[in-house]
C-alpha atoms as a PDB file:
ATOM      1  CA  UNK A   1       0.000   0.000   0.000  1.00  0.00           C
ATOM      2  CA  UNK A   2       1.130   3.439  -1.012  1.00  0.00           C
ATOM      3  CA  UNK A   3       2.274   5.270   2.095  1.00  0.00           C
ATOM      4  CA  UNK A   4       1.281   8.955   0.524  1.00  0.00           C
ATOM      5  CA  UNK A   5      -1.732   9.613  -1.287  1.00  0.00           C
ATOM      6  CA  UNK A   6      -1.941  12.838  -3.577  1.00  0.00           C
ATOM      7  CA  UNK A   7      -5.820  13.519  -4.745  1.00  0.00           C
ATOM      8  CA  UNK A   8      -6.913  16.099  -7.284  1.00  0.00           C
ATOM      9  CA  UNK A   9     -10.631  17.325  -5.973  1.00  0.00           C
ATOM     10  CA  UNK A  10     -13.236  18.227  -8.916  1.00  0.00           C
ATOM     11  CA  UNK A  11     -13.889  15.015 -10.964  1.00  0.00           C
ATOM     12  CA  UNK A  12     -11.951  13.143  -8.783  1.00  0.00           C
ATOM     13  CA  UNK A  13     -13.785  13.231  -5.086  1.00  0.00           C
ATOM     14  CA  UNK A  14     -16.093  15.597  -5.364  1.00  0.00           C
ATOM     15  CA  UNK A  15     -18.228  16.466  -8.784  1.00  0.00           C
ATOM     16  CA  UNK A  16     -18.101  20.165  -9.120  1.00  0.00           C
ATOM     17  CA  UNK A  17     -18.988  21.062 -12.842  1.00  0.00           C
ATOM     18  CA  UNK A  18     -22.974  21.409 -12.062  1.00  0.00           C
ATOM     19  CA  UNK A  19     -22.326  24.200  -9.548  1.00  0.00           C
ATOM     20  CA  UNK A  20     -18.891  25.550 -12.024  1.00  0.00           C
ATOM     21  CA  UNK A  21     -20.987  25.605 -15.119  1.00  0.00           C
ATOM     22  CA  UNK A  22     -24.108  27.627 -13.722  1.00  0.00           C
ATOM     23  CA  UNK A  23     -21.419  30.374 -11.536  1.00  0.00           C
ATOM     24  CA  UNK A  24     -19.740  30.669 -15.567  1.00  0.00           C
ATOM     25  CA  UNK A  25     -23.058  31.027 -17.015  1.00  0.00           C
ATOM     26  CA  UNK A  26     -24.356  33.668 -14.211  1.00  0.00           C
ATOM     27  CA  UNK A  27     -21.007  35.688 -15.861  1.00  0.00           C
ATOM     28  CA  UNK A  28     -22.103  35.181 -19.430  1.00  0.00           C
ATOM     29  CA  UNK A  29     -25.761  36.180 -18.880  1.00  0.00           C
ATOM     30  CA  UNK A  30     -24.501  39.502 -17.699  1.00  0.00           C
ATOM     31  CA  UNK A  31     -22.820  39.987 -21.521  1.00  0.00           C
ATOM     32  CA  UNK A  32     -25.577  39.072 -23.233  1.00  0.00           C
ATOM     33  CA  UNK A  33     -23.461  36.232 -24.254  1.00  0.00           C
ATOM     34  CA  UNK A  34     -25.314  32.645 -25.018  1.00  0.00           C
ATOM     35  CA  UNK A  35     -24.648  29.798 -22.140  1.00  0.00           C
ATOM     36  CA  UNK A  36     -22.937  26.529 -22.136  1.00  0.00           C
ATOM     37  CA  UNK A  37     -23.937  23.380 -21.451  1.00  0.00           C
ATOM     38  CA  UNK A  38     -22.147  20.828 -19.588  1.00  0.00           C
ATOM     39  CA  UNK A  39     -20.656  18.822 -21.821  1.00  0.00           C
ATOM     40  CA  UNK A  40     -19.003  22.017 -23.123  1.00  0.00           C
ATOM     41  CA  UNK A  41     -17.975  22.777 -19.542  1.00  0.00           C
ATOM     42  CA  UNK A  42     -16.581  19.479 -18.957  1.00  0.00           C
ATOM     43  CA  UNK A  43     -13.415  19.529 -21.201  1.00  0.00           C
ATOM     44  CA  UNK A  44     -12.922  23.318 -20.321  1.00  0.00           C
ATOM     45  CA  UNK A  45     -11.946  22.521 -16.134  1.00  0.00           C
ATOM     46  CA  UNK A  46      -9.152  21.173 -14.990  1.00  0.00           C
ATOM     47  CA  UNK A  47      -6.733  24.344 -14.923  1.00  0.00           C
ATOM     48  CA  UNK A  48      -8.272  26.537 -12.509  1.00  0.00           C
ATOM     49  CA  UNK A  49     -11.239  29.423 -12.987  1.00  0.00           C
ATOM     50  CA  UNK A  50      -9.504  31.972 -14.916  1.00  0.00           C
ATOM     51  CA  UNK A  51      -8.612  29.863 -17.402  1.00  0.00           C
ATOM     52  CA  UNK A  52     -12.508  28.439 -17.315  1.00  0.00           C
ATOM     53  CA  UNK A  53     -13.676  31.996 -17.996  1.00  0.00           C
ATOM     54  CA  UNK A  54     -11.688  32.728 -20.248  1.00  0.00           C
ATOM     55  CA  UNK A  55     -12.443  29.518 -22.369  1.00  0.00           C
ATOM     56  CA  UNK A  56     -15.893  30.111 -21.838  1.00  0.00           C
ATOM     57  CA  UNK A  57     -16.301  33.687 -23.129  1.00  0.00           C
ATOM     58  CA  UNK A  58     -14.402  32.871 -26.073  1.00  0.00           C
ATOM     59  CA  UNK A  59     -16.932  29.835 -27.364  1.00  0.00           C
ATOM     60  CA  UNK A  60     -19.321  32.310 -26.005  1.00  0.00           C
ATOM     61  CA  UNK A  61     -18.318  34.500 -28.416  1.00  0.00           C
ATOM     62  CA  UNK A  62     -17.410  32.476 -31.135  1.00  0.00           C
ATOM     63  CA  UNK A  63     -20.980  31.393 -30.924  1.00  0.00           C
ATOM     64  CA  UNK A  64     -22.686  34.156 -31.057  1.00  0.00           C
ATOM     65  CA  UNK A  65     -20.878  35.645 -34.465  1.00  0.00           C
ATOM     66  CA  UNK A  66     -21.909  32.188 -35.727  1.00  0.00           C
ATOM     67  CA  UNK A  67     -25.460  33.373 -35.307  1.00  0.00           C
ATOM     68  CA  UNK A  68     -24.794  36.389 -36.831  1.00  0.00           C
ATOM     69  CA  UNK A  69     -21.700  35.821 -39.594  1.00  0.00           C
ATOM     70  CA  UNK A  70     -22.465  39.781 -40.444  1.00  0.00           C
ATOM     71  CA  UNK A  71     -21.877  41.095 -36.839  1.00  0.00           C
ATOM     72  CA  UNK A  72     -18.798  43.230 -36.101  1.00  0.00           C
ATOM     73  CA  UNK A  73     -16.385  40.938 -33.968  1.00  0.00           C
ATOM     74  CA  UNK A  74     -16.779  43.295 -31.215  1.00  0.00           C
ATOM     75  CA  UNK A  75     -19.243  42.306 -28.098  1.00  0.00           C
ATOM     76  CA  UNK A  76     -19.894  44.589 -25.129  1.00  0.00           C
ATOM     77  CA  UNK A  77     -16.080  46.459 -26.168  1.00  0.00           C
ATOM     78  CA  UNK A  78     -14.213  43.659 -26.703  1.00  0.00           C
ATOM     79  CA  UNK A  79     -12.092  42.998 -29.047  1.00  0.00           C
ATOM     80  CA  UNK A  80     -12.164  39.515 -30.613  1.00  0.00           C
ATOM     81  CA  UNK A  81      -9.847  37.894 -33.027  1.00  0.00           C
ATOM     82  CA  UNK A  82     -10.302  39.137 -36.444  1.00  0.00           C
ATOM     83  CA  UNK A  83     -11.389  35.621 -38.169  1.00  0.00           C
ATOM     84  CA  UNK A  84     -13.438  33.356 -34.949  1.00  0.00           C
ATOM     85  CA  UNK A  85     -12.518  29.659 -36.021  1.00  0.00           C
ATOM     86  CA  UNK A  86     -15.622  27.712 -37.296  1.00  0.00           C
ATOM     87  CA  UNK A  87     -14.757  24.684 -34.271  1.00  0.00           C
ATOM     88  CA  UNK A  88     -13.737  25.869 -30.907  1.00  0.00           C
ATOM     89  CA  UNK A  89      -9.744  25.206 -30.777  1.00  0.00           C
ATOM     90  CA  UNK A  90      -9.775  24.919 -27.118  1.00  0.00           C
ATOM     91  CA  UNK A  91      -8.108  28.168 -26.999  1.00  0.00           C
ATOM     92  CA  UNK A  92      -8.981  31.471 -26.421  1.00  0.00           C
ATOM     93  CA  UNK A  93      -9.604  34.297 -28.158  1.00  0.00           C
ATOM     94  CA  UNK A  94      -7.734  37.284 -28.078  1.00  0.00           C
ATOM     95  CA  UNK A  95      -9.839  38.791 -25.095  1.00  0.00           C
ATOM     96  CA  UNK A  96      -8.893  42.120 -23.428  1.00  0.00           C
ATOM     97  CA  UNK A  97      -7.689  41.356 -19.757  1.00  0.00           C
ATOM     98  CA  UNK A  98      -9.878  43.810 -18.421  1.00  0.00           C
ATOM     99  CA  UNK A  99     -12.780  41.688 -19.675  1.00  0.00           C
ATOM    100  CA  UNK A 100     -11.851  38.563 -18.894  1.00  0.00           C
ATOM    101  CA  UNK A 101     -11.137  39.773 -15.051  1.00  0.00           C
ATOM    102  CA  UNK A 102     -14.507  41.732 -15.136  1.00  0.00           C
ATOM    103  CA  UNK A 103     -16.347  37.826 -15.834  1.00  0.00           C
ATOM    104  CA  UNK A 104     -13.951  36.502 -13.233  1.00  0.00           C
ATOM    105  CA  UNK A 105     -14.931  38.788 -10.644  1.00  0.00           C
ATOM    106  CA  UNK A 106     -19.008  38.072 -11.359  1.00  0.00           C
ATOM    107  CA  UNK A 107     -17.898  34.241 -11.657  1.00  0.00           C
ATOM    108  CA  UNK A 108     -16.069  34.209  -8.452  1.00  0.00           C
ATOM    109  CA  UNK A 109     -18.689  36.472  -6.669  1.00  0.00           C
ATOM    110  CA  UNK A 110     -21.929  33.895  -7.901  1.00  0.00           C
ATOM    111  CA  UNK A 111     -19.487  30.698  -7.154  1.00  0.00           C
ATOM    112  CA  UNK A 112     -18.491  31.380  -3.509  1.00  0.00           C
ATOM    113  CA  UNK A 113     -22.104  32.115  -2.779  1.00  0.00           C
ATOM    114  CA  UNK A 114     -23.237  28.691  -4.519  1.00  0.00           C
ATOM    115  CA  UNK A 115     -20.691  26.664  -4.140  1.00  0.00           C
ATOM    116  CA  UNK A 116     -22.394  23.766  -2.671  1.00  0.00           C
ATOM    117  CA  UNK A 117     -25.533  23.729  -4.535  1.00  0.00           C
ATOM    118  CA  UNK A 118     -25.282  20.755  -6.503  1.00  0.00           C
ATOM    119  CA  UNK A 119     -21.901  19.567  -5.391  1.00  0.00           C
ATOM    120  CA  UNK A 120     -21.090  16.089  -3.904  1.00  0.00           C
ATOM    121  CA  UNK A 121     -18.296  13.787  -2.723  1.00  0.00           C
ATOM    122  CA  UNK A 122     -18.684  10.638  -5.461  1.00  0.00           C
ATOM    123  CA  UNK A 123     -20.370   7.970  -3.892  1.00  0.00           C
ATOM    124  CA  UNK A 124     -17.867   6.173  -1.766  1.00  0.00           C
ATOM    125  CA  UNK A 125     -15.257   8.091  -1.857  1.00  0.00           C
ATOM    126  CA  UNK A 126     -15.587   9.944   1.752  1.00  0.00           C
ATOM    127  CA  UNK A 127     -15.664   5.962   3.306  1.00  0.00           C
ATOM    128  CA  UNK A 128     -12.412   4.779   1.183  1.00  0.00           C
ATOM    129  CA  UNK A 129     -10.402   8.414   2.035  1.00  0.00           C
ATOM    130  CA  UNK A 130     -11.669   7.472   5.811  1.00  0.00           C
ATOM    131  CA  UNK A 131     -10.741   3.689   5.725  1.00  0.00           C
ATOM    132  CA  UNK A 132      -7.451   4.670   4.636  1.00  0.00           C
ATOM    133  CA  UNK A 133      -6.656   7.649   7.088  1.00  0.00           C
ATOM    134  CA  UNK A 134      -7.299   4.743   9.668  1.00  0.00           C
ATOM    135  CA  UNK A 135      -4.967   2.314   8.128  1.00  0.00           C
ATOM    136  CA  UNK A 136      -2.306   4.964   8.904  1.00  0.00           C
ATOM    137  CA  UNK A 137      -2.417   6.247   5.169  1.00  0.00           C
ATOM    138  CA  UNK A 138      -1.270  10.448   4.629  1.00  0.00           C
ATOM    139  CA  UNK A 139      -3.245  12.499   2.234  1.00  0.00           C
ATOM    140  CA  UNK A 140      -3.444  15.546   0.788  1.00  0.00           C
ATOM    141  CA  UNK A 141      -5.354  17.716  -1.632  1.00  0.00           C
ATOM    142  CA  UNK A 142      -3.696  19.087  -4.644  1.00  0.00           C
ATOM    143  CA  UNK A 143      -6.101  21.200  -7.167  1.00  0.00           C
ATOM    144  CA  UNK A 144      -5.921  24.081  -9.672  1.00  0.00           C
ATOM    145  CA  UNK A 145      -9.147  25.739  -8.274  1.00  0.00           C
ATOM    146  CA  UNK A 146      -8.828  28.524  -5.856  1.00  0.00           C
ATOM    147  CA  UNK A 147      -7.378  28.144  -2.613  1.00  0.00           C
ATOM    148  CA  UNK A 148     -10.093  29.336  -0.594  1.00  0.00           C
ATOM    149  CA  UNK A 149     -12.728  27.287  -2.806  1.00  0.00           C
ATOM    150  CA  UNK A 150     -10.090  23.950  -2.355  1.00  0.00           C
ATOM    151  CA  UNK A 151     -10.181  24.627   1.437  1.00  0.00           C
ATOM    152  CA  UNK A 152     -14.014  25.001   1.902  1.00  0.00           C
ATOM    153  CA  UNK A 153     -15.392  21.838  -0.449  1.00  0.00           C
ATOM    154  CA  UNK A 154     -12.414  19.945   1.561  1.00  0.00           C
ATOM    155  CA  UNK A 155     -13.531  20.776   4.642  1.00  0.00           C
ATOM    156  CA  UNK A 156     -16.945  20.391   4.064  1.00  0.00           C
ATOM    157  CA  UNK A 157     -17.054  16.987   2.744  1.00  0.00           C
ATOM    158  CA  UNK A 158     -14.113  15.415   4.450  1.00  0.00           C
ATOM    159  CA  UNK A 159     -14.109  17.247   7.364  1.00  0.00           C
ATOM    160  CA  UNK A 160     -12.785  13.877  10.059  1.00  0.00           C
ATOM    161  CA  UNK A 161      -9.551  13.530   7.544  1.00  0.00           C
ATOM    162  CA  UNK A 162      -6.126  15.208   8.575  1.00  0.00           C
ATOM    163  CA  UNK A 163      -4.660  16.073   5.599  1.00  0.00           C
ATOM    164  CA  UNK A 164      -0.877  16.363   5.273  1.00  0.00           C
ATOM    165  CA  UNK A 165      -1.800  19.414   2.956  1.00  0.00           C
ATOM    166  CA  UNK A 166      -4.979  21.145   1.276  1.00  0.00           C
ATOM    167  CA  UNK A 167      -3.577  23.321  -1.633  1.00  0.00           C
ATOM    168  CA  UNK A 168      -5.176  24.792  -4.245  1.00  0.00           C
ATOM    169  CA  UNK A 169      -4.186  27.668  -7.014  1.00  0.00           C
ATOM    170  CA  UNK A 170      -2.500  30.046  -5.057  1.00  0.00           C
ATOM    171  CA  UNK A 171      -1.139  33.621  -5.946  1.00  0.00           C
ATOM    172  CA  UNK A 172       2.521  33.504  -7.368  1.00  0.00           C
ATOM    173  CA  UNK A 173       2.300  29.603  -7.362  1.00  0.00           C
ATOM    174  CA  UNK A 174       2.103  27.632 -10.496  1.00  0.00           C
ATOM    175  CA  UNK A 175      -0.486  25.665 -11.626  1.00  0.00           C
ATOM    176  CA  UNK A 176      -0.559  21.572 -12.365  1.00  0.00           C
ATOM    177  CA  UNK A 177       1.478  19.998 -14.426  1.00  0.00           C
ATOM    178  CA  UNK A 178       4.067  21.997 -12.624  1.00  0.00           C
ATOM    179  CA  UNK A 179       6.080  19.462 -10.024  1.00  0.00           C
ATOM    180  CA  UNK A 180       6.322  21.979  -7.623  1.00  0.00           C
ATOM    181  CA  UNK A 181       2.944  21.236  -5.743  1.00  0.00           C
ATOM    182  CA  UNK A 182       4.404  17.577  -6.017  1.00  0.00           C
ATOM    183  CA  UNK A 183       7.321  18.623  -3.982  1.00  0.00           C
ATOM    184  CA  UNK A 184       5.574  20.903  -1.610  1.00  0.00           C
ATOM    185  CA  UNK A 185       3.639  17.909  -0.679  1.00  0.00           C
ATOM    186  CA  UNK A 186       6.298  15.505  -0.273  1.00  0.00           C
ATOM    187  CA  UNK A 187       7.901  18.473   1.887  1.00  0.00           C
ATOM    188  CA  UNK A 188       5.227  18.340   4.022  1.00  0.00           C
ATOM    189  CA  UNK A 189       4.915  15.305   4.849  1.00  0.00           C
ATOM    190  CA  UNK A 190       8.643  14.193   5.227  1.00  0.00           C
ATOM    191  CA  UNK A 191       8.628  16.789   7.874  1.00  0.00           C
ATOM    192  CA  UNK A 192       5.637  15.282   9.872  1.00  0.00           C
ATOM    193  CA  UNK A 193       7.296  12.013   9.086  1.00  0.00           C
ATOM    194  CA  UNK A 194      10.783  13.328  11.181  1.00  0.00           C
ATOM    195  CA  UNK A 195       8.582  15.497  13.389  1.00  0.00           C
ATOM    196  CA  UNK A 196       8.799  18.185  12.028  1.00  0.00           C
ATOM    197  CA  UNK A 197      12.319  19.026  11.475  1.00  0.00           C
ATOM    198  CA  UNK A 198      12.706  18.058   7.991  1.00  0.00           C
ATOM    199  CA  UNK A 199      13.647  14.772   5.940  1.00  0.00           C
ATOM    200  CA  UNK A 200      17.105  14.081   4.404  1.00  0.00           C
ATOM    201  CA  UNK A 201      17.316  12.671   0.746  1.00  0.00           C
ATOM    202  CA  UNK A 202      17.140   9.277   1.816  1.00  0.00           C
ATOM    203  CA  UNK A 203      13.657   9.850   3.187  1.00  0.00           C
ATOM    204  CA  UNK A 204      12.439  12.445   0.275  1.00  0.00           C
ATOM    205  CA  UNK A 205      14.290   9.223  -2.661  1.00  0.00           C
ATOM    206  CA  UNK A 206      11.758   6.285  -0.044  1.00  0.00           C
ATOM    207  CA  UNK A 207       8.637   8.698   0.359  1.00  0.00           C
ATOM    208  CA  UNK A 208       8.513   9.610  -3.506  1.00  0.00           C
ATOM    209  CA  UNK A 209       8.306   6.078  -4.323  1.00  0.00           C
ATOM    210  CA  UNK A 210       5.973   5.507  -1.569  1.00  0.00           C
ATOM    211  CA  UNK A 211       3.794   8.351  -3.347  1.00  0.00           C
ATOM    212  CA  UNK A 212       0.646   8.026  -5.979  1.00  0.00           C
ATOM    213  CA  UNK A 213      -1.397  11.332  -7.361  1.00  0.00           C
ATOM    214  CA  UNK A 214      -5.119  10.469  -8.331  1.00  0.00           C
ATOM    215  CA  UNK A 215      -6.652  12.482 -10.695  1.00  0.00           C
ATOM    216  CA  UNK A 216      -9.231  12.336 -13.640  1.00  0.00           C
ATOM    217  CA  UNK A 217      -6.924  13.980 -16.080  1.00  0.00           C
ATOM    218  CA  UNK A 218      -3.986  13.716 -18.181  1.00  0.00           C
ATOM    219  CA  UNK A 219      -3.271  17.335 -16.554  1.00  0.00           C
ATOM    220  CA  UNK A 220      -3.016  14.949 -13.473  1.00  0.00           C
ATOM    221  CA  UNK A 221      -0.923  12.209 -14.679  1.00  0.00           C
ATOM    222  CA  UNK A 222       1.448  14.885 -16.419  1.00  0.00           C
ATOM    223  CA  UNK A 223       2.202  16.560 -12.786  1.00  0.00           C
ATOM    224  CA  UNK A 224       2.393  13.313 -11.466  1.00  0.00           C
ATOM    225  CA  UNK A 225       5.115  12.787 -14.326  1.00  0.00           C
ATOM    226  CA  UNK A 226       7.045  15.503 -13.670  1.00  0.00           C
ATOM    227  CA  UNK A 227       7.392  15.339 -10.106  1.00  0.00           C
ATOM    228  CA  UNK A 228       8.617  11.689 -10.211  1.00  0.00           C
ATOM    229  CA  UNK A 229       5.559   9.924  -8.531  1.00  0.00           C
ATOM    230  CA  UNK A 230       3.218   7.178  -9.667  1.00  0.00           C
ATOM    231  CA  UNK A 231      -0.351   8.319 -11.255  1.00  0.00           C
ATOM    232  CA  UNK A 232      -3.460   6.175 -10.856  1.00  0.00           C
ATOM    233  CA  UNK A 233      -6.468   7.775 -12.844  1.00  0.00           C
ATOM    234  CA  UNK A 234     -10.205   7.274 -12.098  1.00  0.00           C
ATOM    235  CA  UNK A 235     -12.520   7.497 -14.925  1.00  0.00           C
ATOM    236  CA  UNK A 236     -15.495   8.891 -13.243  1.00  0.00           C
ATOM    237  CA  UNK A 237     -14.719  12.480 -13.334  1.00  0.00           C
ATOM    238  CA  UNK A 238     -14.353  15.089 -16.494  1.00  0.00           C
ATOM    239  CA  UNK A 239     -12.325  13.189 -18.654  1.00  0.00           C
ATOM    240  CA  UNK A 240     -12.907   9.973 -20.938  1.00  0.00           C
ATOM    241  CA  UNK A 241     -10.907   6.684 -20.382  1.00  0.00           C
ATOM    242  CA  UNK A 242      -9.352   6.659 -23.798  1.00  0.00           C
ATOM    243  CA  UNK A 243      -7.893  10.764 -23.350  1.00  0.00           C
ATOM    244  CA  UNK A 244      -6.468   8.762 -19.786  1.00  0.00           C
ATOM    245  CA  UNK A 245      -4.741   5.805 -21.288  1.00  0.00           C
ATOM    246  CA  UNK A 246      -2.868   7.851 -24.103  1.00  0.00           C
ATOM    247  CA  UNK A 247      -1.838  10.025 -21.300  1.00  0.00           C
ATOM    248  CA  UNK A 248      -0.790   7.235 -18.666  1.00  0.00           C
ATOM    249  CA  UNK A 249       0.764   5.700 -21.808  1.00  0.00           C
ATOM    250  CA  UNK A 250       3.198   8.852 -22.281  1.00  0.00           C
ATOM    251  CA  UNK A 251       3.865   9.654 -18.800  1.00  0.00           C
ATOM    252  CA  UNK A 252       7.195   8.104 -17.252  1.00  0.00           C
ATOM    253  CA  UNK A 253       8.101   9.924 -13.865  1.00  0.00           C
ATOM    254  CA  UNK A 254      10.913  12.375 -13.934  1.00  0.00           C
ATOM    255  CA  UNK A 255      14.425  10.573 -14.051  1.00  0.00           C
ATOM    256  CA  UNK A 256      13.126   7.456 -14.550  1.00  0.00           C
ATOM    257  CA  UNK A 257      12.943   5.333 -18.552  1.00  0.00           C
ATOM    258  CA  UNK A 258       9.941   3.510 -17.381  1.00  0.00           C
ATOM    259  CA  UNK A 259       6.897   4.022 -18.448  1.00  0.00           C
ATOM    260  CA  UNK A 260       4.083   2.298 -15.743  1.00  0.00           C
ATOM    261  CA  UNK A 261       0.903   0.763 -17.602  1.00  0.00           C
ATOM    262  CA  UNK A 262      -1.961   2.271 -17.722  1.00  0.00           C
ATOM    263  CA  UNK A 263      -4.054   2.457 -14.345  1.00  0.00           C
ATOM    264  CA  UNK A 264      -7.339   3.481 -14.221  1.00  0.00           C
ATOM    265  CA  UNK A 265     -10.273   2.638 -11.501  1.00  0.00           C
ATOM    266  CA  UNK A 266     -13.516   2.721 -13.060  1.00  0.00           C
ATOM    267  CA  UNK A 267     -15.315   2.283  -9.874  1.00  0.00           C
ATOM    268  CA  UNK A 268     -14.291   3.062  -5.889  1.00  0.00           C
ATOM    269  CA  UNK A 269     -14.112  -0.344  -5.011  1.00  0.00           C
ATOM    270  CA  UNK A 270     -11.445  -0.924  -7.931  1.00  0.00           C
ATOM    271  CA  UNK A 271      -9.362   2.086  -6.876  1.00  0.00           C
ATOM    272  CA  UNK A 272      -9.538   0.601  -3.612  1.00  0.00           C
ATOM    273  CA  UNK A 273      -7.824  -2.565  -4.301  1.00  0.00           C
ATOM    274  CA  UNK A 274      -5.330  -0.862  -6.843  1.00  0.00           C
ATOM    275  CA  UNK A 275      -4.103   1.642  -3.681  1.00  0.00           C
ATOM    276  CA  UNK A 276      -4.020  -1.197  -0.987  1.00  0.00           C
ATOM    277  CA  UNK A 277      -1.809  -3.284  -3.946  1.00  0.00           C
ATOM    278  CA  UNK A 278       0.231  -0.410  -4.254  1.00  0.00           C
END
């Protein structure tokens, strides 16, 4: 059994995209911009909630000049890329800053007030994190949504586990795939492990191997990648099985050749037996 377990939060223990899709649509209503649906939403989280508004207002936009091919690219003073791509490139388009904040601000202000509305651990997942905190396991939290949001879903829905670390997107902090969360983790708990006064690099070389990040997303497996730790994915959350497996398939952990095969629970009683086999 893995000695240090690393979970990403939205699609992976809790299922946020209900409550995320209706706080980005609150900030599109207020452009006169059309709304998204779901599925739309679904491939568009992952890398925290500027990014999400930002991806959103473009299709937004790219939508509504599709309506109207003979409408100035210009919406509510923004300017908008000269020639809007017929299929949504996953990127977006060249948006002022001042109007992507101004949707941020309205998505952030309707999100923290709803942020609980439709969202839920997955089933199961509260009694596996608590049947492993008993068996001795250490946890933590890593996510690119906001720290404050990371903190309060965490604590509401797991509120009897002691994590080693709750960390979210953070100001001057990088987001996933950077390692640097990775190691921030493994900092953590090497210096719980020698109570608190740190871990030589005998302990950090045992604990990393000891280590496993859970996610639903090849964003996930990447950072697991690049911080030199073992990925497990779950195939319940915002991304499909087949987008997992090409990732796992790509992913060897930082200064290693190896390359582990593809792991991925499709149900909680699966991921259970593929933590406790290590």
């Amino acid at each position: 059994m893995k000695r240090l377990i690393l979970w990403d939060l939205d699609g992976t223990l809790i299922d946020t995209l209900e409550d995320l899709g209706a706080a980005v649509n609150h900030a599109l209503g207020l452009r006169g911009l059309p709304l998204l649906g779901l599925e739309d939403f679904r491939h568009m989280v992952g890398h925290g909630v500027q990014n999400l508004v930002a991806q959103a207002l473009a299709e937004a936009l790219r939508r509504k000049a599709a309506e109207d091919p003979e409408e100035k690219r210009t919406f509510d003073g923004v300017r908008v890329a000269e020639s809007v791509p017929a299929a949504y490139s996953g990127e977006p388009a060249e948006l002022e800053d001042s109007y992507v904040d101004s949707a941020l601000a309205d998505f952030k202000e309707y999100y923290s007030a709803n942020i609980d509305v439709h969202t839920r651990p997955y089933p199961g997942m509260p009694e596996l994190l608590s049947e492993l905190a008993a068996a001795g396991v250490r946890m933590a939290v890593v996510s690119n949504k906001f720290q404050e949001g990371t903190e309060r879903l965490v604590c509401e829905f797991f509120p009897d586990i002691d994590f080693v670390a709750i960390l979210g997107n953070r100001p001057g902090w990088p987001l996933k795939p950077s390692p640097v969360i990775v190691e921030e983790v493994l900092g953590r708990a090497g210096a719980v492990a020698g109570n608190g006064i740190g871990f030589d690099r005998a302990q950090s070389v045992s604990l990393r191997a000891d280590a496993v990040l859970v996610g639903d997303s090849p964003t996930d497996m990447r950072t697991a990648a690049n911080g030199g730790i073992d990925a497990l994915a779950v195939a319940w959350g915002y991304r499909s099985p087949e987008e997992l497996t090409a990732s796992l398939a790509t992913c060897s952990p930082a200064g290693t050749d190896r390359t582990p095969p593809p792991r991925i629970a499709r149900t909680v009683d699966e991921l259970r037996r593929m933590l406790v086999s290590g």
